[in-house]
Protein backbone atom coordinates (compact mmCIF):
# COMPACT_ATOMS: atom_id res chain seq x y z
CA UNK A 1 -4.21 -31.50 18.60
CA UNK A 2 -2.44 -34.59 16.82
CA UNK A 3 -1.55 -34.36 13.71
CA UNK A 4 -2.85 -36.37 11.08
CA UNK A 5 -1.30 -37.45 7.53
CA UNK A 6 -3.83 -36.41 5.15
CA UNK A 7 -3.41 -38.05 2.24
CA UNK A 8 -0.12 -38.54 0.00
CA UNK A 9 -0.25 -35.37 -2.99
CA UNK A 10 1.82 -35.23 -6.28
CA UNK A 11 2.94 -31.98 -7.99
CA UNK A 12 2.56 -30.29 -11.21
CA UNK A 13 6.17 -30.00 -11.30
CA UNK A 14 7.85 -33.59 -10.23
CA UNK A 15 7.33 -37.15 -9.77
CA UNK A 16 11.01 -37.66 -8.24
CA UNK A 17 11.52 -39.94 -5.08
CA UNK A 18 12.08 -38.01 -2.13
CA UNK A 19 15.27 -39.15 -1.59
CA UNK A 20 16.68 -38.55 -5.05
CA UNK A 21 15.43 -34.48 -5.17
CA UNK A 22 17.91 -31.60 -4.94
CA UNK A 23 15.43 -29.00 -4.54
CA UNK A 24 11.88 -28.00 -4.44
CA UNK A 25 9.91 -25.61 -6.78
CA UNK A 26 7.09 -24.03 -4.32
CA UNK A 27 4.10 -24.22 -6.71
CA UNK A 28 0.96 -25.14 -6.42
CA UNK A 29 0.09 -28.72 -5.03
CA UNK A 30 -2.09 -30.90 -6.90
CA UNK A 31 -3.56 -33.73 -4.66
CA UNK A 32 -4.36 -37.19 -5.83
CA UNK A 33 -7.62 -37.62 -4.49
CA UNK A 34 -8.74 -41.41 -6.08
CA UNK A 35 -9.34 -42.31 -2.34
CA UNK A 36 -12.23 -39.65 -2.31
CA UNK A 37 -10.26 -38.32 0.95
CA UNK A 38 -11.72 -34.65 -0.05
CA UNK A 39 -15.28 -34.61 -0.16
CA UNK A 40 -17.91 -31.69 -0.79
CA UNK A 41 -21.31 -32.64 -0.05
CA UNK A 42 -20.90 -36.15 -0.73
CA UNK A 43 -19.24 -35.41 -4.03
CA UNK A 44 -15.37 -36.48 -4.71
CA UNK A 45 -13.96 -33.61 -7.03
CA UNK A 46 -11.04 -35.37 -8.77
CA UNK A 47 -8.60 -32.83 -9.29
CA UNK A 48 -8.03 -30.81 -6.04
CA UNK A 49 -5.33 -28.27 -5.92
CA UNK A 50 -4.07 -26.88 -2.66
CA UNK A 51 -2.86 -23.20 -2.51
CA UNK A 52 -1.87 -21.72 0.21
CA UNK A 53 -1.62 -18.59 -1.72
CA UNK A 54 -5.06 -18.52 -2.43
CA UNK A 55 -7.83 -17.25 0.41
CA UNK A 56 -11.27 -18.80 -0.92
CA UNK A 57 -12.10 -22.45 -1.40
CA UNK A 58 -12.76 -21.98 -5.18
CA UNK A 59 -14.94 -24.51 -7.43
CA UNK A 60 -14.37 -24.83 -11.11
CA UNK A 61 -17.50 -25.26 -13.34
CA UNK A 62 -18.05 -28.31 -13.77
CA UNK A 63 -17.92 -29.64 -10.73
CA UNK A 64 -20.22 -26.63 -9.31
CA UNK A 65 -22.58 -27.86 -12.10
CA UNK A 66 -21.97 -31.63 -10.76
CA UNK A 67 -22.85 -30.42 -6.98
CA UNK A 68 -26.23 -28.69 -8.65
CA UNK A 69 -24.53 -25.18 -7.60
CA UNK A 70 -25.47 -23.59 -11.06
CA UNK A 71 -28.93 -24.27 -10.58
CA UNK A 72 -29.25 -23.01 -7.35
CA UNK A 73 -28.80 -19.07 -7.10
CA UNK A 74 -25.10 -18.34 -6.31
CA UNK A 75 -25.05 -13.72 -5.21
CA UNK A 76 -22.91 -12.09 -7.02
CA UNK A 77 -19.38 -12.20 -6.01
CA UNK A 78 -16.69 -8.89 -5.85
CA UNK A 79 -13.62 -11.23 -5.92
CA UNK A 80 -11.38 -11.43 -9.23
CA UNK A 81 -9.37 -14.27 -9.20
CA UNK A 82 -5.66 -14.09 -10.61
CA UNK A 83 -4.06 -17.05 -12.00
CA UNK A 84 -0.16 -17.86 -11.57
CA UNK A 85 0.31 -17.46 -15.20
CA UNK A 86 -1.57 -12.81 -14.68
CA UNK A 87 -4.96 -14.39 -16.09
CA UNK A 88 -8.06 -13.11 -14.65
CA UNK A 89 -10.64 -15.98 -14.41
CA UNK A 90 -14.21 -15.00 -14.03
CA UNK A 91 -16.22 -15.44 -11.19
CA UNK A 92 -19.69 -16.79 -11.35
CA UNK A 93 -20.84 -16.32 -7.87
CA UNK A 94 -20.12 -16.51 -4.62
CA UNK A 95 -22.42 -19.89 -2.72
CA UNK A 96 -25.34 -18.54 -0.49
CA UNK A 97 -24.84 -21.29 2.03
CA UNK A 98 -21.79 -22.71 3.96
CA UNK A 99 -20.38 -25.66 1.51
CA UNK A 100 -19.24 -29.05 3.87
CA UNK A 101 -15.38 -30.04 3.19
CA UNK A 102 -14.93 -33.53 4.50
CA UNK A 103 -11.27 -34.62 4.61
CA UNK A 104 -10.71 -38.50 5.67
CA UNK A 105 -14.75 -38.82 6.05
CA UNK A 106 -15.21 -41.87 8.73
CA UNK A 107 -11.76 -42.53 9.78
CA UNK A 108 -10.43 -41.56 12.98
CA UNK A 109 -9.03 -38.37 11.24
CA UNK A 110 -11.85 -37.06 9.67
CA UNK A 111 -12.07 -33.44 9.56
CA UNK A 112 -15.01 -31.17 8.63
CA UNK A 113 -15.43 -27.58 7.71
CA UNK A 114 -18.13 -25.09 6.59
CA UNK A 115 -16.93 -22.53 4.29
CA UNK A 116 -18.26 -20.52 1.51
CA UNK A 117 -16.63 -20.94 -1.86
CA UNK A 118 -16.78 -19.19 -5.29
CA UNK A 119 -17.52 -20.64 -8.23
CA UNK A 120 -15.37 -19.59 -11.41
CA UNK A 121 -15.62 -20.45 -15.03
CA UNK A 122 -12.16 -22.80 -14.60
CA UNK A 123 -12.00 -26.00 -16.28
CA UNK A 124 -8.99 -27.53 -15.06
CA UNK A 125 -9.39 -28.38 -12.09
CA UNK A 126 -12.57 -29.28 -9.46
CA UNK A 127 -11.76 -27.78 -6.47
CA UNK A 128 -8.91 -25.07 -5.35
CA UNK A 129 -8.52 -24.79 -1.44
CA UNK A 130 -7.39 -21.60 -0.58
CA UNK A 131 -6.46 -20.69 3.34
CA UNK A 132 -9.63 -20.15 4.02
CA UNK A 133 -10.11 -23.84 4.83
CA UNK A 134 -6.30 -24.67 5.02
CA UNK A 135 -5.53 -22.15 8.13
CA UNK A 136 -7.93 -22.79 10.69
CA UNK A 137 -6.85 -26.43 11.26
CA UNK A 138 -2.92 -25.84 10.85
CA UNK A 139 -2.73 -27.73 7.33
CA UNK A 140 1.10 -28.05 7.26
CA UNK A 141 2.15 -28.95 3.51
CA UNK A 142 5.23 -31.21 3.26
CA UNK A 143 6.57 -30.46 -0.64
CA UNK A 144 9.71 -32.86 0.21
CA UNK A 145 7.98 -35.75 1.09
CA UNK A 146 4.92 -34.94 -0.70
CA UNK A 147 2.09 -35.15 2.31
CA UNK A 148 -0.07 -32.72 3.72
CA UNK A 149 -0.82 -32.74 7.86
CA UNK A 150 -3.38 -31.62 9.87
């Protein structure tokens, strides 16, 4: 399979020319999605993190709420979710039904999965993919020069 530049990402932790860094902090990677280049059912979440860490695709509240995922009935989920920082963030539910990640929707590139996600009470940020989504298609994450490949 080729692989394909995703989309260019910025981190929580620099905004230093890839030339001028010394070294890298591995944390996790916060993608600018103002291209829409992730979608979920039609729906551009606008802060997308990328954890590699992580094994579910993970929606934060607000954007579940967006999606209409609060008023549909999510099952009840035995996953507890730890933060970086030792938090525990709740979980709301786990989706009934396969969710649709779109990555470069109608370009040559475009890439499409079905995966189930969980739904937490997380403010901060839309969407967390986990490796879930990010192994099956070989998502390599570039932290030097700040792009992610598939």
């Amino acid at each position: 399979m080729d692989s394909h530049s995703f989309h260019k990402i910025s981190h929580s932790f620099s905004k230093v020319a890839s030339s001028e860094k010394t070294s890298i902090a591995t944390r996790v990677t916060i993608v600018d999605n103002t291209r829409s280049a992730i979608q979920v059912g039609g729906h551009a979440p606008r802060v997308v993190l990328l954890n590699t860490v992580a094994q579910p695709v993970i929606l934060g509240v607000q954007f579940a709420k967006k999606m209409g995922m609060l008023d549909s009935k999510l099952r009840k989920s035995m996953w507890q979710i730890r933060t970086a920082s030792g938090n525990v963030e709740e979980v709301l539910g786990e989706s009934s039904n396969l969710i649709t990640l779109n990555f470069n929707e109608g370009t040559d590139q475009e890439l499409c999965l079905q995966v189930k996600c969980l739904v937490t009470n997380a403010t901060s940020y839309d969407m967390l993919i986990g490796q879930e989504a990010l192994f099956p298609p070989n998502f390599t994450i570039d932290n030097w020069f700040e792009h992610v490949y598939y």
